[in-house]
ModelCIF file with pLDDT and N, C-alpha, C, O atoms, coordinates in Angstrom:
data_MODEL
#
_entry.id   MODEL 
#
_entity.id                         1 
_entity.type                       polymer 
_entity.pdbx_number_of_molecules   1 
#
_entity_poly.entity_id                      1 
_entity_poly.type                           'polypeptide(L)' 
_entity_poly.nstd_linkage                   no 
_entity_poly.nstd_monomer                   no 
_entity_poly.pdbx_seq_one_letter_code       
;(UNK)(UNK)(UNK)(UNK)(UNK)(UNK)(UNK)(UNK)(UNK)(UNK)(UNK)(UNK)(UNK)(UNK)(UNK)(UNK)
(UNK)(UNK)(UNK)(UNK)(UNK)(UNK)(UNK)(UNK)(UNK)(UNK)(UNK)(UNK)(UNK)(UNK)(UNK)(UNK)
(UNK)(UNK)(UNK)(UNK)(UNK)(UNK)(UNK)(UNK)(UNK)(UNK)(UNK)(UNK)(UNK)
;
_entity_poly.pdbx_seq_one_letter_code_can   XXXXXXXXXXXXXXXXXXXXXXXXXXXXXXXXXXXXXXXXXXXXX 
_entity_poly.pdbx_strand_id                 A 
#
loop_
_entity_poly_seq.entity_id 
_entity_poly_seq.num 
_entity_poly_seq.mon_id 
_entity_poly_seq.hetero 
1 1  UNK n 
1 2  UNK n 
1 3  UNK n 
1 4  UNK n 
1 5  UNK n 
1 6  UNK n 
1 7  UNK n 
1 8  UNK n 
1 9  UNK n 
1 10 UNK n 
1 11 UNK n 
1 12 UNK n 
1 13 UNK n 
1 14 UNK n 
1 15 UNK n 
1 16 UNK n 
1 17 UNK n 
1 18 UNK n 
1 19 UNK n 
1 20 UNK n 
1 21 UNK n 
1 22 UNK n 
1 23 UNK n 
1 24 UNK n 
1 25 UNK n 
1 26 UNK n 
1 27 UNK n 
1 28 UNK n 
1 29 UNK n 
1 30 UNK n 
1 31 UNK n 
1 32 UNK n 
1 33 UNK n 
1 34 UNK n 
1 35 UNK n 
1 36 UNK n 
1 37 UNK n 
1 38 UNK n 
1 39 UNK n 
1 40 UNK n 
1 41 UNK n 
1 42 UNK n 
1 43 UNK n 
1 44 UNK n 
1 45 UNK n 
#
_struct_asym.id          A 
_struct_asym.entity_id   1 
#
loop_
_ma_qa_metric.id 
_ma_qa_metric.mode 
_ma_qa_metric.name 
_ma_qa_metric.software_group_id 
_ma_qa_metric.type 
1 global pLDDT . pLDDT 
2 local  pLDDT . pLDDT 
#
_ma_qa_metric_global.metric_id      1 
_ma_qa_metric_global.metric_value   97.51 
_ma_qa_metric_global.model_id       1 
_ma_qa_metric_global.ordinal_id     1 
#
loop_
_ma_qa_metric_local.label_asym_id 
_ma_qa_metric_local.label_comp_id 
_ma_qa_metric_local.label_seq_id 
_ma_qa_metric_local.metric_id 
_ma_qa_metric_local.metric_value 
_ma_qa_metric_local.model_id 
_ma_qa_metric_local.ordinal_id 
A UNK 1  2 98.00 1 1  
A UNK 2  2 98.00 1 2  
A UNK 3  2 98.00 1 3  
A UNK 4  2 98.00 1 4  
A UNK 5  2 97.00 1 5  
A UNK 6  2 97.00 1 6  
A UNK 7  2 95.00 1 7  
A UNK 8  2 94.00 1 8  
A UNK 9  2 96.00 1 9  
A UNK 10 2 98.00 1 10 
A UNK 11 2 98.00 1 11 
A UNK 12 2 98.00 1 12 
A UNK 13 2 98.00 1 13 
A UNK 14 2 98.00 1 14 
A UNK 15 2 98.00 1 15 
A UNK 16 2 98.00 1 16 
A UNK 17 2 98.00 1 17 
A UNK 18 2 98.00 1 18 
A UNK 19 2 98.00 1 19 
A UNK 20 2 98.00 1 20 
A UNK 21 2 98.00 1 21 
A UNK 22 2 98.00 1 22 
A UNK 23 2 98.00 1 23 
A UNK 24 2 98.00 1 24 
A UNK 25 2 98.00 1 25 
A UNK 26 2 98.00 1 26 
A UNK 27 2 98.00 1 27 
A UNK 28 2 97.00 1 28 
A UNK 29 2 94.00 1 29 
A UNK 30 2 95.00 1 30 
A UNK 31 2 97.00 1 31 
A UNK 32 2 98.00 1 32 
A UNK 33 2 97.00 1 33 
A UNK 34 2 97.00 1 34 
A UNK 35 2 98.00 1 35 
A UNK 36 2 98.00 1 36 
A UNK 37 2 98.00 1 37 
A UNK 38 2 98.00 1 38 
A UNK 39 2 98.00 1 39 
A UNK 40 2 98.00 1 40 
A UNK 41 2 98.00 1 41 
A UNK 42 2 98.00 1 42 
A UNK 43 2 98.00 1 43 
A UNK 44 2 98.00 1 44 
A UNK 45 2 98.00 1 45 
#
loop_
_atom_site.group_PDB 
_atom_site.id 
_atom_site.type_symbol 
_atom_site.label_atom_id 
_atom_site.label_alt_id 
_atom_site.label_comp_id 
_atom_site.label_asym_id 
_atom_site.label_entity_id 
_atom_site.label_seq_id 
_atom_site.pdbx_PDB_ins_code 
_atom_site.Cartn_x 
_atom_site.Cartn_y 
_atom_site.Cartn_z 
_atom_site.occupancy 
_atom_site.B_iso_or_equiv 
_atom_site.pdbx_formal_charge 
_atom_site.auth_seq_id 
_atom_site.auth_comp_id 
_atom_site.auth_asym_id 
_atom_site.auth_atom_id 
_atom_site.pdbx_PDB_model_num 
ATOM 1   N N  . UNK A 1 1  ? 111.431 -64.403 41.540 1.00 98.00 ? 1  UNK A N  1 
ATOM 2   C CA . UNK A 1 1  ? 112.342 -65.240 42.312 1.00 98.00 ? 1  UNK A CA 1 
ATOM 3   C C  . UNK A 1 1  ? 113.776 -64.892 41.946 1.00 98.00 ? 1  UNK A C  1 
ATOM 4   O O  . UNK A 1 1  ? 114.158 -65.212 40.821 1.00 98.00 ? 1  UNK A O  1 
ATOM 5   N N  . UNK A 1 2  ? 114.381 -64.443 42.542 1.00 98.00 ? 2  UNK A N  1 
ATOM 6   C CA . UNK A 1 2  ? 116.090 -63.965 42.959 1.00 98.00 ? 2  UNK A CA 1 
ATOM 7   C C  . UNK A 1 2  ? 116.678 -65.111 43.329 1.00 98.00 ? 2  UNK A C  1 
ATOM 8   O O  . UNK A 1 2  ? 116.404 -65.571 44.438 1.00 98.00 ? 2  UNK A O  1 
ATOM 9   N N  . UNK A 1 3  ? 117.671 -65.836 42.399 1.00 98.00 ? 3  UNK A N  1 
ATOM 10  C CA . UNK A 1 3  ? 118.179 -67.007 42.946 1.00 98.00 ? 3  UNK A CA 1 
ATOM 11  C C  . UNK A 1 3  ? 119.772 -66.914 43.159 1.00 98.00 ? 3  UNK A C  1 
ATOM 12  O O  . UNK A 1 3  ? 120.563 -67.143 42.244 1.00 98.00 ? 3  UNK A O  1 
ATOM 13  N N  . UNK A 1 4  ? 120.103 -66.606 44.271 1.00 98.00 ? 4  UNK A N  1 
ATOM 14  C CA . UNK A 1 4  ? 121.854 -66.379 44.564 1.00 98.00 ? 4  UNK A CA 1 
ATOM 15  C C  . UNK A 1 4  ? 122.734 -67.756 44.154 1.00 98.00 ? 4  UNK A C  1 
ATOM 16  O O  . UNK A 1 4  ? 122.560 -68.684 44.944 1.00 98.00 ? 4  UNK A O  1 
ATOM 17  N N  . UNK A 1 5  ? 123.545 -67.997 43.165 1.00 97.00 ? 5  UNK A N  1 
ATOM 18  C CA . UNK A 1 5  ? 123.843 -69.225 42.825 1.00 97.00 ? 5  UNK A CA 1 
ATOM 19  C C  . UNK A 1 5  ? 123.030 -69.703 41.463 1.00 97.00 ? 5  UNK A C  1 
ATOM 20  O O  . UNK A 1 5  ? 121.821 -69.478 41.402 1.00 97.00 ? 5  UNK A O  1 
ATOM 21  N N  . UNK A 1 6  ? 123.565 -70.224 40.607 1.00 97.00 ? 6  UNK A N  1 
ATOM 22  C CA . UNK A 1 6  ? 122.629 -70.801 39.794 1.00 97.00 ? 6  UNK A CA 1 
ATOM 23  C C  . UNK A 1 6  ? 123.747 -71.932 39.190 1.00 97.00 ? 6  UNK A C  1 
ATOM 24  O O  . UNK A 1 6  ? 124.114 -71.679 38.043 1.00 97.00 ? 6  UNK A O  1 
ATOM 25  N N  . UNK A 1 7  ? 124.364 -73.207 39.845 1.00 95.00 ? 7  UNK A N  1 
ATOM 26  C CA . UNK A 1 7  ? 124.644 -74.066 39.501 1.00 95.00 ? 7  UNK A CA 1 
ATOM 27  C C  . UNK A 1 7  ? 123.838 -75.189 39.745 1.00 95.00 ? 7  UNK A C  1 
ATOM 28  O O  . UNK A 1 7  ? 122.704 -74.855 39.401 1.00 95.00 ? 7  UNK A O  1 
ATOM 29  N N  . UNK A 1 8  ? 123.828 -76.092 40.068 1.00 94.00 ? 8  UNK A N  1 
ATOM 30  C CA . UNK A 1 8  ? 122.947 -77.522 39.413 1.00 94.00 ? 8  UNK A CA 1 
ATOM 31  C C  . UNK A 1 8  ? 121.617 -77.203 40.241 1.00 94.00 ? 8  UNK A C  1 
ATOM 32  O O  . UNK A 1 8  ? 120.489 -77.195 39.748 1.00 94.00 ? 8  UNK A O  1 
ATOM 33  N N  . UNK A 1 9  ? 121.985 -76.892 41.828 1.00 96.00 ? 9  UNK A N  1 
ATOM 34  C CA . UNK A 1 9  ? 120.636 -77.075 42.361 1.00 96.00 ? 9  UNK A CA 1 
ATOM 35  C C  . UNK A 1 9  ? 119.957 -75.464 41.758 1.00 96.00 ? 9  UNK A C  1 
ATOM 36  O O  . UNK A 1 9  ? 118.842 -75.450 41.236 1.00 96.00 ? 9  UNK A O  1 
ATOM 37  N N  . UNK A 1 10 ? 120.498 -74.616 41.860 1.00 98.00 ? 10 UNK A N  1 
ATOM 38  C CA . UNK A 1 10 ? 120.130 -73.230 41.512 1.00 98.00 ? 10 UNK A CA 1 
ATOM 39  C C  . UNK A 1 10 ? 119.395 -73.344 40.065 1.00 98.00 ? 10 UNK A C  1 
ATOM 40  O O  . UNK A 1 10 ? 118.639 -72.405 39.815 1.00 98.00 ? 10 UNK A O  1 
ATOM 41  N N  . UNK A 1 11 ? 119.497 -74.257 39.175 1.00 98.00 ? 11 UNK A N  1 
ATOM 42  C CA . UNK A 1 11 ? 119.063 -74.458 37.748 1.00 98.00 ? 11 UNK A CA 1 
ATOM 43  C C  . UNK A 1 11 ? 118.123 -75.322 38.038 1.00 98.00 ? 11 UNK A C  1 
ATOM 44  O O  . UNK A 1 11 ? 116.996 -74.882 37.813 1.00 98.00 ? 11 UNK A O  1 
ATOM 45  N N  . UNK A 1 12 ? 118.168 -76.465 38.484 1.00 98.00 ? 12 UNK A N  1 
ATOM 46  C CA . UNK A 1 12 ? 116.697 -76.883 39.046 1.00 98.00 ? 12 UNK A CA 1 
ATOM 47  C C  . UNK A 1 12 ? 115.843 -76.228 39.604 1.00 98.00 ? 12 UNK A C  1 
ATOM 48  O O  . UNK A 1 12 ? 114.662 -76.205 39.257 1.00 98.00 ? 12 UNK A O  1 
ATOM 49  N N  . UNK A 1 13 ? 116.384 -75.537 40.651 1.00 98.00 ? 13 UNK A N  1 
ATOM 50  C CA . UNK A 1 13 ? 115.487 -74.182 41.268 1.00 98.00 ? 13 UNK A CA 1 
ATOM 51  C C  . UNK A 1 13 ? 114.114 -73.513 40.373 1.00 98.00 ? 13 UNK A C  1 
ATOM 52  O O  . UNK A 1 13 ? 112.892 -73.552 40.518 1.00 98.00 ? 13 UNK A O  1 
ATOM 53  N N  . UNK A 1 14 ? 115.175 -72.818 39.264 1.00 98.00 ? 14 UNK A N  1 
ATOM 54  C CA . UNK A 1 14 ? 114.455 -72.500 38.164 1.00 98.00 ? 14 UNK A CA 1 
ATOM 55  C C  . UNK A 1 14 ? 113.381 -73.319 37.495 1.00 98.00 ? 14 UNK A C  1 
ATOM 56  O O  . UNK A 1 14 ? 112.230 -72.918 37.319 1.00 98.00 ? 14 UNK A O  1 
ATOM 57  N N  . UNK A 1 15 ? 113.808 -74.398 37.168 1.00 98.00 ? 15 UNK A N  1 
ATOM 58  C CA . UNK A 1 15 ? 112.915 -75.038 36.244 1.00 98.00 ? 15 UNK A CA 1 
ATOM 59  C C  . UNK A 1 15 ? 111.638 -75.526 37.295 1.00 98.00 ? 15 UNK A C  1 
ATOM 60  O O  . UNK A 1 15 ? 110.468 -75.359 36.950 1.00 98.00 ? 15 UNK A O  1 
ATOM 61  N N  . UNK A 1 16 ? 111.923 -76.015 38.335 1.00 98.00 ? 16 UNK A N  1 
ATOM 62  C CA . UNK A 1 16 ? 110.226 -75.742 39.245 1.00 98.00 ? 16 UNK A CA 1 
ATOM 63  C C  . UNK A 1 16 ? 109.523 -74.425 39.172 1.00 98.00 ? 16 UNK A C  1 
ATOM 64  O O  . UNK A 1 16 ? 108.324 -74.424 38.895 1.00 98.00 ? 16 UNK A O  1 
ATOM 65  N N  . UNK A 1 17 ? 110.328 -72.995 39.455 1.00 98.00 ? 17 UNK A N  1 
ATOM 66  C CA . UNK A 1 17 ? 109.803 -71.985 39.591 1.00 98.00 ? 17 UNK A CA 1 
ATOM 67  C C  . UNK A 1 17 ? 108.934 -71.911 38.154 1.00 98.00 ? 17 UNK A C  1 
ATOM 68  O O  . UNK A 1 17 ? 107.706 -71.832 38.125 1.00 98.00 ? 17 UNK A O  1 
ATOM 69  N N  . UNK A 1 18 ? 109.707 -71.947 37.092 1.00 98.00 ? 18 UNK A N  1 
ATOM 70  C CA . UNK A 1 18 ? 109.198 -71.549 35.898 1.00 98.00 ? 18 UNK A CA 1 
ATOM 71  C C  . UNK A 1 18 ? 107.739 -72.167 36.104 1.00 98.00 ? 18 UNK A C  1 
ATOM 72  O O  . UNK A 1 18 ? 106.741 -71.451 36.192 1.00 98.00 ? 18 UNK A O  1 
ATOM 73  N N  . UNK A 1 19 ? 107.698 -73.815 36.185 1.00 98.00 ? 19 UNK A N  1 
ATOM 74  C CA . UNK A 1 19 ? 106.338 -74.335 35.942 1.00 98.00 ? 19 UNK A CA 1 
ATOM 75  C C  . UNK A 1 19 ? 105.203 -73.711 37.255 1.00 98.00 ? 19 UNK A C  1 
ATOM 76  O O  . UNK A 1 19 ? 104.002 -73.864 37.030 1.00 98.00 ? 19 UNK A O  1 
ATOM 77  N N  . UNK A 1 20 ? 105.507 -73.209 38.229 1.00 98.00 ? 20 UNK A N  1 
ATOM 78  C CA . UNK A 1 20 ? 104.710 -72.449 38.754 1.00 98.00 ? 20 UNK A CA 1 
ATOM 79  C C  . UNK A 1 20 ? 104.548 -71.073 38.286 1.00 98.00 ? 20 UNK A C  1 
ATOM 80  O O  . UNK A 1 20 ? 103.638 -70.469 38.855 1.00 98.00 ? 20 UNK A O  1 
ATOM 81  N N  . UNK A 1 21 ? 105.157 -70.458 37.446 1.00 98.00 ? 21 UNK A N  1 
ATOM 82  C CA . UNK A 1 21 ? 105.101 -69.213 36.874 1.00 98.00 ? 21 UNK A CA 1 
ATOM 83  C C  . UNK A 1 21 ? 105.324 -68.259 37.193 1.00 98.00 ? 21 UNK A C  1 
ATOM 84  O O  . UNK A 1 21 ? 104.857 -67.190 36.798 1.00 98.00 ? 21 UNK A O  1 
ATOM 85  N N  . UNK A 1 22 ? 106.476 -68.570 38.373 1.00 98.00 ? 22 UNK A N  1 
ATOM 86  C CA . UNK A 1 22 ? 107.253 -67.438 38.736 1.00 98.00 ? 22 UNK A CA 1 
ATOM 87  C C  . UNK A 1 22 ? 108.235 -66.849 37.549 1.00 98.00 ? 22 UNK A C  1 
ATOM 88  O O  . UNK A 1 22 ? 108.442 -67.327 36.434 1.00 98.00 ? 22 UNK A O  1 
ATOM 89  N N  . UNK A 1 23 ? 108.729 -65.756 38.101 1.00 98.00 ? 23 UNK A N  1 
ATOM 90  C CA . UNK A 1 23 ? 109.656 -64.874 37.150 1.00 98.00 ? 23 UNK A CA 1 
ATOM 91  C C  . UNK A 1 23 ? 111.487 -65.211 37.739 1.00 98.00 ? 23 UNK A C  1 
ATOM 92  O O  . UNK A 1 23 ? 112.052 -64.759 38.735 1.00 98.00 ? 23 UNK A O  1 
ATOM 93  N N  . UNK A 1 24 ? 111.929 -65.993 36.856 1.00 98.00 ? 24 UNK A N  1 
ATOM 94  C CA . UNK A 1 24 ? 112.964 -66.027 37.375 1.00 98.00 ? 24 UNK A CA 1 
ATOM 95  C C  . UNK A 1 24 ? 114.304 -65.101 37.080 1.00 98.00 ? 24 UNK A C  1 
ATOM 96  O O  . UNK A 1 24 ? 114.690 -64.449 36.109 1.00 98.00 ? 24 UNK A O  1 
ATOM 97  N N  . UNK A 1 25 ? 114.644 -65.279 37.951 1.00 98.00 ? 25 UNK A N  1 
ATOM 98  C CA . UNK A 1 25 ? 116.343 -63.813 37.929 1.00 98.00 ? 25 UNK A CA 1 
ATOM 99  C C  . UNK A 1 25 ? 117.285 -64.814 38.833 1.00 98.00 ? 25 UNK A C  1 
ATOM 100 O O  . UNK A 1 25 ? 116.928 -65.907 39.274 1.00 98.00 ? 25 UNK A O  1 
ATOM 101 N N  . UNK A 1 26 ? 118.554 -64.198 39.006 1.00 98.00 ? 26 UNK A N  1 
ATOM 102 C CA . UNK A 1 26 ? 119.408 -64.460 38.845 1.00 98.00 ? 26 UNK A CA 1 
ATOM 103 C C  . UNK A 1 26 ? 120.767 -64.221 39.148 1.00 98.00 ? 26 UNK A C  1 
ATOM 104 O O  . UNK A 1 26 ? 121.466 -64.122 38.140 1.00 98.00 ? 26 UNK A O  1 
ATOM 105 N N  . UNK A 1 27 ? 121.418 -64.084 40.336 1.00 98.00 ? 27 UNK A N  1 
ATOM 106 C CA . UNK A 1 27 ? 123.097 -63.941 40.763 1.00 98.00 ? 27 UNK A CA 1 
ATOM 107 C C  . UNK A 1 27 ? 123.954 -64.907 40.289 1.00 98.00 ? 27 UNK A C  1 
ATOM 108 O O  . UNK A 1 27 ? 123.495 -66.047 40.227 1.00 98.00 ? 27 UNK A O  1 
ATOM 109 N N  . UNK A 1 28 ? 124.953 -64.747 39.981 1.00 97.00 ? 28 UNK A N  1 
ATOM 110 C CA . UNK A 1 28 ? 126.179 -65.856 39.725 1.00 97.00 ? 28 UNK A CA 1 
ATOM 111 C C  . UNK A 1 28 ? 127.377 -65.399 39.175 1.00 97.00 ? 28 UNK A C  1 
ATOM 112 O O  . UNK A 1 28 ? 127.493 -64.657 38.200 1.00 97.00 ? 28 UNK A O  1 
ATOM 113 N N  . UNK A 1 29 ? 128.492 -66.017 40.039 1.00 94.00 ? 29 UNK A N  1 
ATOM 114 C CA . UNK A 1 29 ? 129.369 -65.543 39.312 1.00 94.00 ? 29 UNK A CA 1 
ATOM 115 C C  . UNK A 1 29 ? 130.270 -65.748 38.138 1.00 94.00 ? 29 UNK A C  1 
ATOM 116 O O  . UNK A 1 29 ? 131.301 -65.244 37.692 1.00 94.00 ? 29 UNK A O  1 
ATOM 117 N N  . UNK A 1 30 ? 129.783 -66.307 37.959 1.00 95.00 ? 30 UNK A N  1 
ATOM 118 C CA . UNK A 1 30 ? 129.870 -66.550 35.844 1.00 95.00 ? 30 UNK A CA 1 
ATOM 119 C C  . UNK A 1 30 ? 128.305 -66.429 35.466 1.00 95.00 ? 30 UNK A C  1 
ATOM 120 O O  . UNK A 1 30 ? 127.456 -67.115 36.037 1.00 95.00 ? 30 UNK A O  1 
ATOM 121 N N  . UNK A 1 31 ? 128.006 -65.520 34.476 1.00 97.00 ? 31 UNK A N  1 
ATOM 122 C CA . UNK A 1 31 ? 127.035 -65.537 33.333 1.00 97.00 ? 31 UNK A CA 1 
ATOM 123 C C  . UNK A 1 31 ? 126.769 -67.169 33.156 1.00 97.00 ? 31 UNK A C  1 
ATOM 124 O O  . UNK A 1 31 ? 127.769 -67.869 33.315 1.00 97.00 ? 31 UNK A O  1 
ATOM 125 N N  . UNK A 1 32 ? 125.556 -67.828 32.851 1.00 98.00 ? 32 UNK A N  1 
ATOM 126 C CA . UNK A 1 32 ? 125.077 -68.406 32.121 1.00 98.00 ? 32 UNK A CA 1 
ATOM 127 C C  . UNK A 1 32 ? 125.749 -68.551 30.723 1.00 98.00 ? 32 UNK A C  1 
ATOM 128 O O  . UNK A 1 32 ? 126.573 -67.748 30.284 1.00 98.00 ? 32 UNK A O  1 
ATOM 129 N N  . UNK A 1 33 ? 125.336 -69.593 30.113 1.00 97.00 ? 33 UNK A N  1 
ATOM 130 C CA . UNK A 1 33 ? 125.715 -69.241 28.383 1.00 97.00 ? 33 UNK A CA 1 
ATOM 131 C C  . UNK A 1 33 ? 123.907 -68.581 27.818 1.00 97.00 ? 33 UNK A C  1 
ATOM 132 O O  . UNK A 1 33 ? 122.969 -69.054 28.459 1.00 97.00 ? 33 UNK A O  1 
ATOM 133 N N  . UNK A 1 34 ? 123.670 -67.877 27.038 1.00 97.00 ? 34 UNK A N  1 
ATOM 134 C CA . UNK A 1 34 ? 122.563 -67.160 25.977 1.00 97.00 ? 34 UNK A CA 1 
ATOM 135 C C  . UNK A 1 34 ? 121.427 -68.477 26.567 1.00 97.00 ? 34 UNK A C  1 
ATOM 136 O O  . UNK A 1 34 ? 120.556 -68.505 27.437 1.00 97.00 ? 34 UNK A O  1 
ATOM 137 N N  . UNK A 1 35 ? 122.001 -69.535 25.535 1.00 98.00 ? 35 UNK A N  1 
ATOM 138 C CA . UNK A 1 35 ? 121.358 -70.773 25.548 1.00 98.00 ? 35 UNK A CA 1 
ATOM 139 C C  . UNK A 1 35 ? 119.628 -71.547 26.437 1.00 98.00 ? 35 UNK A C  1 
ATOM 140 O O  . UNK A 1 35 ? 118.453 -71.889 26.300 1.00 98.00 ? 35 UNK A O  1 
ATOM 141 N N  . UNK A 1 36 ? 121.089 -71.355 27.543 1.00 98.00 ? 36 UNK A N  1 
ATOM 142 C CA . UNK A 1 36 ? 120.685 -72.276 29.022 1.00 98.00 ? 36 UNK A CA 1 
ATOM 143 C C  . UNK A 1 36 ? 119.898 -71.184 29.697 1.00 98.00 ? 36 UNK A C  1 
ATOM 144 O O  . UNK A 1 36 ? 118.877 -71.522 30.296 1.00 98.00 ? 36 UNK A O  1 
ATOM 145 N N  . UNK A 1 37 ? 120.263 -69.863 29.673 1.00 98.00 ? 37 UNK A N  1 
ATOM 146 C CA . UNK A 1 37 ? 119.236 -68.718 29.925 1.00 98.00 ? 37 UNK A CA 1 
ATOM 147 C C  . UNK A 1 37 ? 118.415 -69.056 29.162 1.00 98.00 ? 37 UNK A C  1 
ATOM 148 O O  . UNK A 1 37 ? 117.529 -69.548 29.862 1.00 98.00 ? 37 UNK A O  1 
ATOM 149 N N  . UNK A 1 38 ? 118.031 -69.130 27.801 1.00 98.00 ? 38 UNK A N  1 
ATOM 150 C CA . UNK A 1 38 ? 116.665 -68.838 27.061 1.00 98.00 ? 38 UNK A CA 1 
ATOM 151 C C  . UNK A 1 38 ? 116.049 -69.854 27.925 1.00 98.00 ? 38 UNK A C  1 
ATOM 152 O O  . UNK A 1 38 ? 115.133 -69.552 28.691 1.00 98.00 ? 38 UNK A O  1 
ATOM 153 N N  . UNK A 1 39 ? 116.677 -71.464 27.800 1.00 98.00 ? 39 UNK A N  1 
ATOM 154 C CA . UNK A 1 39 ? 116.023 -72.861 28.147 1.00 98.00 ? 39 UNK A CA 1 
ATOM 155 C C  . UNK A 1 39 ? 114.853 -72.498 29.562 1.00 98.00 ? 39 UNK A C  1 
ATOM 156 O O  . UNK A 1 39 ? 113.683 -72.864 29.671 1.00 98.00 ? 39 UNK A O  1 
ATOM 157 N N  . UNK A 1 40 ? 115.845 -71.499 30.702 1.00 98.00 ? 40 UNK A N  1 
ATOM 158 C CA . UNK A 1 40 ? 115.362 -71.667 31.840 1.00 98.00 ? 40 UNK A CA 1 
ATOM 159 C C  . UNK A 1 40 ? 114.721 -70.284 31.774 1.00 98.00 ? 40 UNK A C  1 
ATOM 160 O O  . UNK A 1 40 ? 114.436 -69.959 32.927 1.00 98.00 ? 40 UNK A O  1 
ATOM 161 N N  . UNK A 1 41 ? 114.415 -69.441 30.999 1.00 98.00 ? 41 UNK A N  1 
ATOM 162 C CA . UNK A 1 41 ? 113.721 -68.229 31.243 1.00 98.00 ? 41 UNK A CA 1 
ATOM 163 C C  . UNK A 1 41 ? 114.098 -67.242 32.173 1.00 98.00 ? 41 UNK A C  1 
ATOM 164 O O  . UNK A 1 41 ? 113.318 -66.379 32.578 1.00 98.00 ? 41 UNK A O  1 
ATOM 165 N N  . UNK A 1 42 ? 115.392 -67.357 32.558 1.00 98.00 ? 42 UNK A N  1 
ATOM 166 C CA . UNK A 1 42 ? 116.443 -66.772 33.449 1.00 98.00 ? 42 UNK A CA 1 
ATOM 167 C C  . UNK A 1 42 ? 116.878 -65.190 33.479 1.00 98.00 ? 42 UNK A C  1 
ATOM 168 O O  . UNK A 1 42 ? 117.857 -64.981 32.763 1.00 98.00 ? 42 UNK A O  1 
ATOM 169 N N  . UNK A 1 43 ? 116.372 -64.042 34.143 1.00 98.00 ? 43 UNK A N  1 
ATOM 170 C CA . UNK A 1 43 ? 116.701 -63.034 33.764 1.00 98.00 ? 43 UNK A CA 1 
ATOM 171 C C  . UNK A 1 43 ? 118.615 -62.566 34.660 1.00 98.00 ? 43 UNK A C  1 
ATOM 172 O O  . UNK A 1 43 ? 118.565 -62.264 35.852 1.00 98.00 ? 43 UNK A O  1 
ATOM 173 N N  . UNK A 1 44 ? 119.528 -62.569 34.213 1.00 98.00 ? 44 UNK A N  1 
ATOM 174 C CA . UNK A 1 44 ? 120.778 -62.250 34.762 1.00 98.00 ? 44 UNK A CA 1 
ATOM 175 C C  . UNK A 1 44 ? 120.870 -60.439 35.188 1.00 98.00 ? 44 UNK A C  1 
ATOM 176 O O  . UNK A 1 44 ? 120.557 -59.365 34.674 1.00 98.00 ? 44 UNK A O  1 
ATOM 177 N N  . UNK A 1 45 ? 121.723 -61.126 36.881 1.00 98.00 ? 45 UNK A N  1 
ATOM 178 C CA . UNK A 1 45 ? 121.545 -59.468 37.340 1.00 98.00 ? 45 UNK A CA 1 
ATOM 179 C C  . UNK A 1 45 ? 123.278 -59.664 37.181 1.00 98.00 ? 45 UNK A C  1 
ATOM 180 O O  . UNK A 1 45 ? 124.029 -58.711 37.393 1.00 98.00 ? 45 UNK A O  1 
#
């Protein structure tokens, strides 16, 4: 899952995908912090 955006709804996004066990990735234009990537299993393009 390629998610363009990853502010509030884009981070929720994630955290459903994860529990279905998708692979999540990632556009935005600010980086994540390390952190909030590990939390959400977030790969940054």
């Amino acid at each position: 899952l390629g998610i363009l955006g990853m502010g509030r709804i884009g981070q929720a996004l994630a955290r459903r995908a994860n529990a279905f066990g998708m692979q999540v990735h990632y556009h935005n234009r600010r980086r994540l912090r390390e952190e909030t990537e590990a939390d959400l299993k977030a790969r940054y393009w």
